[in-house]
N, C-alpha and C. Protein backbone atom coordinates (compact mmCIF):
# COMPACT_ATOMS: atom_id res chain seq x y z
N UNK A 1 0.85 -1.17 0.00
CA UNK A 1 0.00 0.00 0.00
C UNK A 1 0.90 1.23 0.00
N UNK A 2 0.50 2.16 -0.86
CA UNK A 2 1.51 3.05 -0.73
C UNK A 2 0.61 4.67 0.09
N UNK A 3 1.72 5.25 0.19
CA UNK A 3 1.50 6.56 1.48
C UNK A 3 0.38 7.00 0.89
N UNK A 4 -0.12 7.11 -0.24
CA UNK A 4 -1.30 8.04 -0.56
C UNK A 4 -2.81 6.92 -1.05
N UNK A 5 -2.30 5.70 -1.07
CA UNK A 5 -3.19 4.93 -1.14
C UNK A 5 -4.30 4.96 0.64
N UNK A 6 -5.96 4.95 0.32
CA UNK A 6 -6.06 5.19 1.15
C UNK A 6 -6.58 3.67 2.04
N UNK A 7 -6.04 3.27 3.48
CA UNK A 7 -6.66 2.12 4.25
C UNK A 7 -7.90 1.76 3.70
N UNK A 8 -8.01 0.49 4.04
CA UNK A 8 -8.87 -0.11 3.72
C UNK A 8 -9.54 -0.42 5.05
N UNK A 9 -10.88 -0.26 5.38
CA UNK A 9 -11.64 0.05 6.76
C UNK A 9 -11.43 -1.39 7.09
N UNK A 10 -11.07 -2.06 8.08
CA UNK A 10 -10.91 -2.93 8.83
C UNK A 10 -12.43 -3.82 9.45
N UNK A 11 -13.53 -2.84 9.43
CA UNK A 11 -14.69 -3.50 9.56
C UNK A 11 -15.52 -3.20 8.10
N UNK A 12 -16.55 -3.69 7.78
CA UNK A 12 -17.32 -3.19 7.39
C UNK A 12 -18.51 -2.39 7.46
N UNK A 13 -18.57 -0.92 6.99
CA UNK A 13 -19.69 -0.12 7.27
C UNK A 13 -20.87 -0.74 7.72
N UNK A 14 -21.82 -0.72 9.12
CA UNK A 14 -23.01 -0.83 10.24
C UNK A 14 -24.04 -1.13 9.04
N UNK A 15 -23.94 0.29 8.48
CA UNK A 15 -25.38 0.49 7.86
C UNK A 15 -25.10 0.12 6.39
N UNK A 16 -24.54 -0.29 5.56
CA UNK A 16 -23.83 -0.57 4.48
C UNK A 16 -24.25 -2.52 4.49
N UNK A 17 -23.55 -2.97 5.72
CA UNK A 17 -23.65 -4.10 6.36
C UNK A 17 -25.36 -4.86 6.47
N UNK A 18 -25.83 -3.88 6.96
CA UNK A 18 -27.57 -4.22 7.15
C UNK A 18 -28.40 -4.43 5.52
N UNK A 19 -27.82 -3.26 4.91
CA UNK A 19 -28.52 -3.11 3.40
C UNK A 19 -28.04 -4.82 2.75
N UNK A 20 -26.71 -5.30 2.91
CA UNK A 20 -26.39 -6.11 2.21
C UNK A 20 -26.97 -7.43 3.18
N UNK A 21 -26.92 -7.50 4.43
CA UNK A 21 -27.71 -8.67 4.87
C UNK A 21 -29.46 -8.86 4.86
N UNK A 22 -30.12 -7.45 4.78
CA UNK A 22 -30.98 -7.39 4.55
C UNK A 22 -31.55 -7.95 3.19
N UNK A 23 -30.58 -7.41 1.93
CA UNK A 23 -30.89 -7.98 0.24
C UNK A 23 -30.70 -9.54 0.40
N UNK A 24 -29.98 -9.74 0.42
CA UNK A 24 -29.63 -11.26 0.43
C UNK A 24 -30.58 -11.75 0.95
N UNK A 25 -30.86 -12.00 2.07
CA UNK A 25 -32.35 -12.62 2.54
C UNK A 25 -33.09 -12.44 2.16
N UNK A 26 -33.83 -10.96 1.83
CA UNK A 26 -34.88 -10.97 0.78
C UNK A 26 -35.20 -11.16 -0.54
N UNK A 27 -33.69 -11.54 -1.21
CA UNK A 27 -34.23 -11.70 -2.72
C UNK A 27 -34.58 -13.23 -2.06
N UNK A 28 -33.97 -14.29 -1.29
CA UNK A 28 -33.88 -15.58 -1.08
C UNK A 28 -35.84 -15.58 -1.11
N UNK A 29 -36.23 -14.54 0.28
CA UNK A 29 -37.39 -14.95 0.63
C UNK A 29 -38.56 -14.27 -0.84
N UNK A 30 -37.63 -13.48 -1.46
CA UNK A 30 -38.79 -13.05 -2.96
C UNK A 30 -39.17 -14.35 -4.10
N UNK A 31 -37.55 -14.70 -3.77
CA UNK A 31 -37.98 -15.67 -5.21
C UNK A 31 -38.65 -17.12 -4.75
N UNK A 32 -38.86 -17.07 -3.14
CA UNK A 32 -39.36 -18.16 -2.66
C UNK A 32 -40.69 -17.52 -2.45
N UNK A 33 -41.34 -16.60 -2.23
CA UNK A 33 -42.42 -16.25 -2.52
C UNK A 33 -43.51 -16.08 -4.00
N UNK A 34 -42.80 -16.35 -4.38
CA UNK A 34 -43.21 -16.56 -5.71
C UNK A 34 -43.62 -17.45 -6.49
N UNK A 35 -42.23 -18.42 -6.33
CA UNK A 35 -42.47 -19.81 -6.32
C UNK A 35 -43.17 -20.56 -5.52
N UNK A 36 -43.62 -19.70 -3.96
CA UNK A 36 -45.08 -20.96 -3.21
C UNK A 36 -46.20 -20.27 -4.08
N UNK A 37 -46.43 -19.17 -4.10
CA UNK A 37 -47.68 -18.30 -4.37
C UNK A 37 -48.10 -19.02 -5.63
N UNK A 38 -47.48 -19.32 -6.86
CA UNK A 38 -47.30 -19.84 -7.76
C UNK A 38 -48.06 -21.22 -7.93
N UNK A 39 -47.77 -21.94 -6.90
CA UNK A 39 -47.99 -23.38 -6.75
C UNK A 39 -49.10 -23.40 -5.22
N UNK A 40 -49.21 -22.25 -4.88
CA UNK A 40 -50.16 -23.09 -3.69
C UNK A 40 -51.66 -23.49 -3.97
N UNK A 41 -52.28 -23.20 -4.98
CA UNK A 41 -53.29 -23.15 -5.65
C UNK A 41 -53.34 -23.21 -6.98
N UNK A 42 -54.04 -24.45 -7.40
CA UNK A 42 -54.55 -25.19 -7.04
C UNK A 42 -53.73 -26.64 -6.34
N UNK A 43 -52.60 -26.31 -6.51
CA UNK A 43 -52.16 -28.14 -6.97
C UNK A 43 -51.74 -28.18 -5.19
N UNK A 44 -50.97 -27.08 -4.47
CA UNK A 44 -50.38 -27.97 -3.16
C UNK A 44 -52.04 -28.52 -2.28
N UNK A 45 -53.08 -27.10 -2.32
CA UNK A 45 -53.97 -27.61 -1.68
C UNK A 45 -55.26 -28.57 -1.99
N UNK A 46 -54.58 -29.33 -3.05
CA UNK A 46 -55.38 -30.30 -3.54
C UNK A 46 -54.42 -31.97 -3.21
N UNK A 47 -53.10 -31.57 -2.37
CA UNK A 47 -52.08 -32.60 -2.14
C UNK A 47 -52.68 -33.14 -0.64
N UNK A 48 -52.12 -34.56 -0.31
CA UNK A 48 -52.55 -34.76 0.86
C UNK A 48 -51.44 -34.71 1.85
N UNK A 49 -52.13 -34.07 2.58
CA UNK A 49 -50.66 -33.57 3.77
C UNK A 49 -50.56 -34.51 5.11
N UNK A 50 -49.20 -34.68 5.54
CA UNK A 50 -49.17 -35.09 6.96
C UNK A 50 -50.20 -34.40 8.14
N UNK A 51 -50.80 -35.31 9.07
CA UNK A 51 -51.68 -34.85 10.12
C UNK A 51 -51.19 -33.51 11.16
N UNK A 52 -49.68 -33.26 10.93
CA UNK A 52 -49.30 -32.32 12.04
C UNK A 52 -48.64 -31.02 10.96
N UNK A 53 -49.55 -31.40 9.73
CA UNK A 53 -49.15 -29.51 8.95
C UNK A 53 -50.03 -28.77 9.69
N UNK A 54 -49.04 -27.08 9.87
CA UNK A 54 -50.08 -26.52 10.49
C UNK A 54 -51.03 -25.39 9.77
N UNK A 55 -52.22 -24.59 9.61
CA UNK A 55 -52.60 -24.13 8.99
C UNK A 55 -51.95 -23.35 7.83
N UNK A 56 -52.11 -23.01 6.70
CA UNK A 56 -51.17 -22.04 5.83
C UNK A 56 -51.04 -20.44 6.00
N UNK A 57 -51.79 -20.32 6.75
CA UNK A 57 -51.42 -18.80 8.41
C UNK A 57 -50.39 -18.74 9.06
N UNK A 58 -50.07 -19.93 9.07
CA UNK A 58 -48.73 -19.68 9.79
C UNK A 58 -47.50 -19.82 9.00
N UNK A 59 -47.41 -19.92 8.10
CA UNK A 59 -46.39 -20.35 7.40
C UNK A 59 -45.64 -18.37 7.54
N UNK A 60 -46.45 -17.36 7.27
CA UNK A 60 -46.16 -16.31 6.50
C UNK A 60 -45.61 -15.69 7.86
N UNK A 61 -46.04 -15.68 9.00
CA UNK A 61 -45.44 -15.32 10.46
C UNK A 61 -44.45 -15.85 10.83
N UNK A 62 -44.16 -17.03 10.71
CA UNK A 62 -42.89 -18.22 11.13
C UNK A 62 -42.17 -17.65 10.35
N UNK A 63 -41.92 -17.61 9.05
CA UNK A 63 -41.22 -16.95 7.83
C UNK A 63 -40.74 -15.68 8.19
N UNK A 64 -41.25 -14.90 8.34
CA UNK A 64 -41.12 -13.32 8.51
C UNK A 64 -40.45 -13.18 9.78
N UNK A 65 -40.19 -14.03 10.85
CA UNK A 65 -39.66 -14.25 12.13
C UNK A 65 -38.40 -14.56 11.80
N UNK A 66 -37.99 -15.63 11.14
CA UNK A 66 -36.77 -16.05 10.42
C UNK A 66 -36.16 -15.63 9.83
N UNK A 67 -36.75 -15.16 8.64
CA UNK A 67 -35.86 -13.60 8.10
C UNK A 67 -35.33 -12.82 8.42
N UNK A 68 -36.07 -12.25 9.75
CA UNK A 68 -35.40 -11.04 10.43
C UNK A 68 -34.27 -12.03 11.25
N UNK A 69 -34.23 -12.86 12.05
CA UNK A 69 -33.02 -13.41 12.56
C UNK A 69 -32.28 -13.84 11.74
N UNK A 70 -32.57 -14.69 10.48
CA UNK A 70 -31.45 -14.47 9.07
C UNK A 70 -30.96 -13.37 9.18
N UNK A 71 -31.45 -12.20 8.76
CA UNK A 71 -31.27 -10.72 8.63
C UNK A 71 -29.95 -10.57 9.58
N UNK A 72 -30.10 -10.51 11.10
CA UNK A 72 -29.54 -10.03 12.00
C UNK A 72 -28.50 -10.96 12.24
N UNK A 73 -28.25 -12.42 12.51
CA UNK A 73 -27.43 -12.72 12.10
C UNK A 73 -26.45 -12.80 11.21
N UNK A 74 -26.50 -12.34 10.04
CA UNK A 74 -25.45 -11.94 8.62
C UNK A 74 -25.04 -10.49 8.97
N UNK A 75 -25.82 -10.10 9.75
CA UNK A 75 -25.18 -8.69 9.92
C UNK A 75 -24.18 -8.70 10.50
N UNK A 76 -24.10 -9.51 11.69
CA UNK A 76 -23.31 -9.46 12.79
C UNK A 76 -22.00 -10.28 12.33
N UNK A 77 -22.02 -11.11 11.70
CA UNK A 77 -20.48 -11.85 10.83
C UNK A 77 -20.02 -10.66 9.89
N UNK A 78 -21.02 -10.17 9.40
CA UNK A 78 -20.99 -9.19 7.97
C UNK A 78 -20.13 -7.45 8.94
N UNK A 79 -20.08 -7.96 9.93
CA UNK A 79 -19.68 -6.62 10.62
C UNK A 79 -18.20 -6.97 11.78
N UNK A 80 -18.01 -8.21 11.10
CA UNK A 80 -16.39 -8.11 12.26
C UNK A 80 -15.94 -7.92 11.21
N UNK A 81 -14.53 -7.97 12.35
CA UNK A 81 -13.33 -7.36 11.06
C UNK A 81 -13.04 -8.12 9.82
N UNK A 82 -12.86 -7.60 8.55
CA UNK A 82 -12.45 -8.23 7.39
C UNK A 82 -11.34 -9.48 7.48
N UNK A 83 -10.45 -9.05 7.93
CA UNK A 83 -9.20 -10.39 8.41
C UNK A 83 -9.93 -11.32 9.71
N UNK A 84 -10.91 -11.54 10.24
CA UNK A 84 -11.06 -12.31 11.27
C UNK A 84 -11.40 -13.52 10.88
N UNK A 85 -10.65 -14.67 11.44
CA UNK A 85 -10.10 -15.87 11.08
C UNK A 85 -12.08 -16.35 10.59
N UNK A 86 -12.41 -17.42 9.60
CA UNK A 86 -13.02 -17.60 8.90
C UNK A 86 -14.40 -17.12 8.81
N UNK A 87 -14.52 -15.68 9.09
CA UNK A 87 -15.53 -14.80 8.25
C UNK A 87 -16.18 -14.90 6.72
N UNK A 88 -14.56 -15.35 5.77
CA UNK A 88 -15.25 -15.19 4.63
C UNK A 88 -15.93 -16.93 3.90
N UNK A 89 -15.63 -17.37 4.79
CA UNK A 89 -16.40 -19.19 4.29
C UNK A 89 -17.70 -18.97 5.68
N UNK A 90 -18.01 -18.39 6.63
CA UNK A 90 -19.30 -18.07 7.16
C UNK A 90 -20.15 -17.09 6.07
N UNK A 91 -19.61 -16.42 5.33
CA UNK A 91 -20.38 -15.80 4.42
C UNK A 91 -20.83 -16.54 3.40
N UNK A 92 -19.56 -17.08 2.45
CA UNK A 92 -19.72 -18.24 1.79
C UNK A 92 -20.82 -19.48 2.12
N UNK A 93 -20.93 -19.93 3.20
CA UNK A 93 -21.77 -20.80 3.68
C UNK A 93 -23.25 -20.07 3.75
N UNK A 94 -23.47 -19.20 4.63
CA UNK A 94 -24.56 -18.29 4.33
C UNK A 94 -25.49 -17.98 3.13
N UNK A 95 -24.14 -18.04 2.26
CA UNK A 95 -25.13 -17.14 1.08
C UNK A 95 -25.71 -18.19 0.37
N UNK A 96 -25.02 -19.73 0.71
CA UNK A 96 -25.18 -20.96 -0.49
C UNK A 96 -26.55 -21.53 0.52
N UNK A 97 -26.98 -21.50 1.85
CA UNK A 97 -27.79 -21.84 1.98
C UNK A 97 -28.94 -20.87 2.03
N UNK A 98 -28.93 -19.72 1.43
CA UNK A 98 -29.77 -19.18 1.08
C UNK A 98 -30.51 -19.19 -0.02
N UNK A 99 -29.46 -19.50 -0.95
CA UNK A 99 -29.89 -20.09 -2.25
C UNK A 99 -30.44 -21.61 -2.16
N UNK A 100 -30.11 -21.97 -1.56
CA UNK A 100 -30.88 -23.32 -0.95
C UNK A 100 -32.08 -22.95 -0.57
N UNK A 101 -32.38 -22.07 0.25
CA UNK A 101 -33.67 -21.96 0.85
C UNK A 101 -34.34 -21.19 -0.19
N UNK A 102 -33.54 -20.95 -1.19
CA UNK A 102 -35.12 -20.15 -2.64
C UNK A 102 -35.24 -20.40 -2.90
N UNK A 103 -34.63 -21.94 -3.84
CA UNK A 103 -34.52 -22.99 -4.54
C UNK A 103 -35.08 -24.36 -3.98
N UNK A 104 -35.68 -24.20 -2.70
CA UNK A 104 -36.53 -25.15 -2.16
C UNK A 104 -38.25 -24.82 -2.53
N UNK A 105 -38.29 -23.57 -2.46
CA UNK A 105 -39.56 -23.58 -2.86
C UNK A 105 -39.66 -23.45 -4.06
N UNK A 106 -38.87 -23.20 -5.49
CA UNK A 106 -38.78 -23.60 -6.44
C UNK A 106 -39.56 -24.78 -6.87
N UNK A 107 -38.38 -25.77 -6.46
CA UNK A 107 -38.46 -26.77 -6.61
C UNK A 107 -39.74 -27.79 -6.19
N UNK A 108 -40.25 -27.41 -4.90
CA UNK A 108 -41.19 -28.14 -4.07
C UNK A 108 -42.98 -27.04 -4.86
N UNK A 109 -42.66 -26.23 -4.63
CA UNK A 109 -43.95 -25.28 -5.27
C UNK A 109 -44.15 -24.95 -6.52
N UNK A 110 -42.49 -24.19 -7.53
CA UNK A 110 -42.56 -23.97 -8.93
C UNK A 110 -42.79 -24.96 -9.41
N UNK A 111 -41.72 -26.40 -9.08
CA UNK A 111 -41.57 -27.19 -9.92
C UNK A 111 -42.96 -28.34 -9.69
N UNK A 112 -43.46 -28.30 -8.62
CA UNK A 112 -44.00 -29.14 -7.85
C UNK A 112 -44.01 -30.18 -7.61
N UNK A 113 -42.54 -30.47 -7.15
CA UNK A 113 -42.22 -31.60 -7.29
C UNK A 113 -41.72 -32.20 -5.56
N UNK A 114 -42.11 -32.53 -4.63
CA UNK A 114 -42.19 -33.01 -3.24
C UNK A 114 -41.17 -33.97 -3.35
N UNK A 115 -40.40 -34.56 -4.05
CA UNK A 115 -39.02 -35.36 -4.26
C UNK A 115 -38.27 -34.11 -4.52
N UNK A 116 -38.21 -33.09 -5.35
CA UNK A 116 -37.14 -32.86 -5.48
C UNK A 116 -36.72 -31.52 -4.37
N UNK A 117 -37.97 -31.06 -3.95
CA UNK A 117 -37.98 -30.31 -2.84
C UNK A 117 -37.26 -31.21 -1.83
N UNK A 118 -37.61 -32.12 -1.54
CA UNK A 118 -36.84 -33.18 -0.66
C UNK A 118 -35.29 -33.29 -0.33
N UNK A 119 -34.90 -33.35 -2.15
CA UNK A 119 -33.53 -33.41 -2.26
C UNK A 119 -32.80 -32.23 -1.79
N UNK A 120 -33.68 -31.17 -1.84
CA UNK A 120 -32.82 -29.54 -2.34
C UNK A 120 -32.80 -29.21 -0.43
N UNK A 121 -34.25 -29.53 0.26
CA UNK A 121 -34.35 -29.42 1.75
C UNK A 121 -33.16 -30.00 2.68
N UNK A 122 -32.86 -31.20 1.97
CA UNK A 122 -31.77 -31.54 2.54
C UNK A 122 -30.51 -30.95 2.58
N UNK A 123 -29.85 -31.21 1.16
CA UNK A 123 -28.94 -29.90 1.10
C UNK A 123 -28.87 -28.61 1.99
N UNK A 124 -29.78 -28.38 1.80
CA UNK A 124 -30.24 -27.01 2.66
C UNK A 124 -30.22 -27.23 4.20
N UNK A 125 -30.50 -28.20 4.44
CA UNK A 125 -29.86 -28.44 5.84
C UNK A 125 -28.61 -28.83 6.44
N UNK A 126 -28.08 -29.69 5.16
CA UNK A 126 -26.30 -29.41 5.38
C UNK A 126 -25.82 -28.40 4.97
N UNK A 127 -26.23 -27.34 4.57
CA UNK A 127 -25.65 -26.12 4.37
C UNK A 127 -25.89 -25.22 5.13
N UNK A 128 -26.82 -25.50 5.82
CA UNK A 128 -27.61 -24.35 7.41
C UNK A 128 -26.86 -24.92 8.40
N UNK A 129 -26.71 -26.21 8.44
CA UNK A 129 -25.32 -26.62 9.92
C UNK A 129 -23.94 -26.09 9.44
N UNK A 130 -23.53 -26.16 8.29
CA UNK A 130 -21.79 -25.47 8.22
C UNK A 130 -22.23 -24.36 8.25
N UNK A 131 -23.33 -23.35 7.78
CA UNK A 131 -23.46 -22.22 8.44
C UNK A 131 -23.25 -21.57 9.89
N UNK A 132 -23.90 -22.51 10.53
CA UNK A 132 -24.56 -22.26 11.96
C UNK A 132 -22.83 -22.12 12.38
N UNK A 133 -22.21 -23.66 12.16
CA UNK A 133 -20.81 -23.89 12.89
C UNK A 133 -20.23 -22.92 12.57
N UNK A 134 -19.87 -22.24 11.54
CA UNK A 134 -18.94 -21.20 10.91
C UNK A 134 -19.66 -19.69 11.34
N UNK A 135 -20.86 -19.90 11.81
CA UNK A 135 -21.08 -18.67 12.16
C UNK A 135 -20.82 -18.87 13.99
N UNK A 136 -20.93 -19.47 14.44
CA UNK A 136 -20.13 -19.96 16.09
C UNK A 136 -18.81 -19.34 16.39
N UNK A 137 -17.93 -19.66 14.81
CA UNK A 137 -16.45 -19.47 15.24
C UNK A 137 -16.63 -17.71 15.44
N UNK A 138 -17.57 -17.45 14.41
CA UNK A 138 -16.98 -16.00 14.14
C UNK A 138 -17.60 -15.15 14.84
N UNK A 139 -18.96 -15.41 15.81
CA UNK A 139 -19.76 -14.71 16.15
C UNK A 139 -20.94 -15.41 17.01
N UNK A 140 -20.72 -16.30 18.18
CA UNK A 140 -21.54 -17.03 19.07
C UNK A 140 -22.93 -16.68 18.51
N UNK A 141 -23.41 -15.42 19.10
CA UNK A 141 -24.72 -14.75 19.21
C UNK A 141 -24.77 -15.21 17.51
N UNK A 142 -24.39 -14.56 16.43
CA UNK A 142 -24.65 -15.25 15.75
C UNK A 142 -25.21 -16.53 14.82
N UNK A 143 -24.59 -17.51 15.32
CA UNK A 143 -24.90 -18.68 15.51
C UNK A 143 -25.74 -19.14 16.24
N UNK A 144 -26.05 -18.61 17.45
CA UNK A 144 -27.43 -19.65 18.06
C UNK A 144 -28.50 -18.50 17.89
N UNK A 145 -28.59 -17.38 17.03
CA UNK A 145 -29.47 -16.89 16.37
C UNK A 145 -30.61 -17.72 15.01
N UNK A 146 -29.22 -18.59 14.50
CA UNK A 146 -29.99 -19.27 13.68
C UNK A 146 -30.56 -20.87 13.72
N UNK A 147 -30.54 -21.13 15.09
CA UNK A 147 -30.97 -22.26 15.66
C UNK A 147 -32.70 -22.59 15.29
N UNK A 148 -33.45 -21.43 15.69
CA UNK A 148 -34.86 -21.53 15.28
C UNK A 148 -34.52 -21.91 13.85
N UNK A 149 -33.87 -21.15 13.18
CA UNK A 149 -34.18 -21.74 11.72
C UNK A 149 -34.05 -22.89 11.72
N UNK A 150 -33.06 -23.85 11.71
CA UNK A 150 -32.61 -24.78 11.83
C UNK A 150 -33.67 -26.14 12.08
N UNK A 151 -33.97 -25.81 13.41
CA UNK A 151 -35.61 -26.36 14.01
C UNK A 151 -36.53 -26.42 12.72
N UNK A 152 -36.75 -25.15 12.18
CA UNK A 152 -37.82 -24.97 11.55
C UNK A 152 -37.60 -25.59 10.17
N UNK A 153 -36.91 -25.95 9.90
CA UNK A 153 -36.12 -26.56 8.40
C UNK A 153 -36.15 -27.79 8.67
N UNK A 154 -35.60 -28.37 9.78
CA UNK A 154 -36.09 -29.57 10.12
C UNK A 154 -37.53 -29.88 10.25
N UNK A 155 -38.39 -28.95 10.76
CA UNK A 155 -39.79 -29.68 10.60
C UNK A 155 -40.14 -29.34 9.60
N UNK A 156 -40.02 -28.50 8.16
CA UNK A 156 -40.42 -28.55 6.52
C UNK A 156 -39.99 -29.76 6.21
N UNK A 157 -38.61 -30.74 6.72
CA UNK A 157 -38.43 -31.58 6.09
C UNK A 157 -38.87 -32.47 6.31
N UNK A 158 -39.48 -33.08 7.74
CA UNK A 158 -40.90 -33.61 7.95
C UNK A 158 -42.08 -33.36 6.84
N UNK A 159 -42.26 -32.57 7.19
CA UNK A 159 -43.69 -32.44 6.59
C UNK A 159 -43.78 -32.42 4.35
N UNK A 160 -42.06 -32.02 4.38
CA UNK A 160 -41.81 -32.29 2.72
C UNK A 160 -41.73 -33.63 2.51
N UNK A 161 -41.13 -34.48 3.42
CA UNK A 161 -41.43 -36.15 3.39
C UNK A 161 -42.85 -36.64 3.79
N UNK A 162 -43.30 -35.62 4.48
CA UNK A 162 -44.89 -36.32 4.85
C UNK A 162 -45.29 -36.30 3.13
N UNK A 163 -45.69 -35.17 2.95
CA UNK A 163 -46.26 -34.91 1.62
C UNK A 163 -45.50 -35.81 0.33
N UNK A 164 -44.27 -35.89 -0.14
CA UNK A 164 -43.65 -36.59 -0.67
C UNK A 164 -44.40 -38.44 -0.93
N UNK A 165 -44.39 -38.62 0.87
CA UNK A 165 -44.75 -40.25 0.99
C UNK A 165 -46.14 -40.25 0.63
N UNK A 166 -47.37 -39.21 1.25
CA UNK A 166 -48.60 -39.69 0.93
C UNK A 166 -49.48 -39.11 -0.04
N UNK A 167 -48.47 -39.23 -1.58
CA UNK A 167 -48.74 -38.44 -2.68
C UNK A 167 -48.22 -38.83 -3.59
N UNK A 168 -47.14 -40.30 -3.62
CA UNK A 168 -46.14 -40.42 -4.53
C UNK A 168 -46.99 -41.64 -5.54
């Protein structure tokens, strides 16, 4: 770096930080809104579901709860220092299971396909645990921020195998 070159900020900008954890989650939760809205009518609610789905009221509250702790968790990795030991594979991990999680309802609602939602849910859950772990190293609070998700991904994948088995 030379004398007139200027530093490079050591964290990343608060509010700079929010805009970019904020987009990321929401294009995830746009293009997954689209793709249920798409498919929930006629064909999912004409599918036969496991006995412990819970109304489709709740789906949009549970969702909107998660986001914002998505949200706030990426902020908080997205806001230590640039050099702090594996920040940039917690991001990396982050962003691939986000695309996981848009590409689930793709797949399960666009495509309507309850196998291949299956396949992609899974993924998506090995990509939400190297998240979670990589967000631990870099940022505790972080990490058990995204525990509800976690939970909650696990019971879609219930209920994507319920539907899967009593429909195939």
């Amino acid at each position: 770096m030379s004398p007139t070159e200027p530093a490079k900020p050591a964290h990343m900008n608060p509010f700079f930080a929010a805009i970019l954890a904020a987009f990321v989650v929401l294009s995830a939760a746009a293009v997954g809104n689209v793709a249920t809205f798409a498919g929930l009518q006629p064909w999912y609610g004409s599918l036969s579901k496991p006995f412990f789905t819970p109304p489709n009221w709740v789906f949009g509250p549970a969702w909107s709860v998660l986001y914002l702790l998505m949200t706030i968790a990426f902020w908080r990795v997205l806001t230590r220092p640039r050099g702090f030991s594996g920040r940039g594979v917690a991001i990396m991990w982050f962003v691939v299971q986000m695309v996981l999680n848009g590409a689930w309802s793709v797949a399960f609602f666009g495509l309507q396909s309850p196998l291949l939602g299956l396949f992609t849910i899974g993924a998506l859950i090995l990509a939400l645990v190297a998240t979670i772990f990589t967000f631990l190293k870099v940022d505790r609070p972080a990490g058990l921020i995204l525990v509800p998700y976690l939970a909650w991904v696990a019971f879609a994948t219930a209920l994507n195998a319920g539907v899967w088995w009593l429909n195939r």
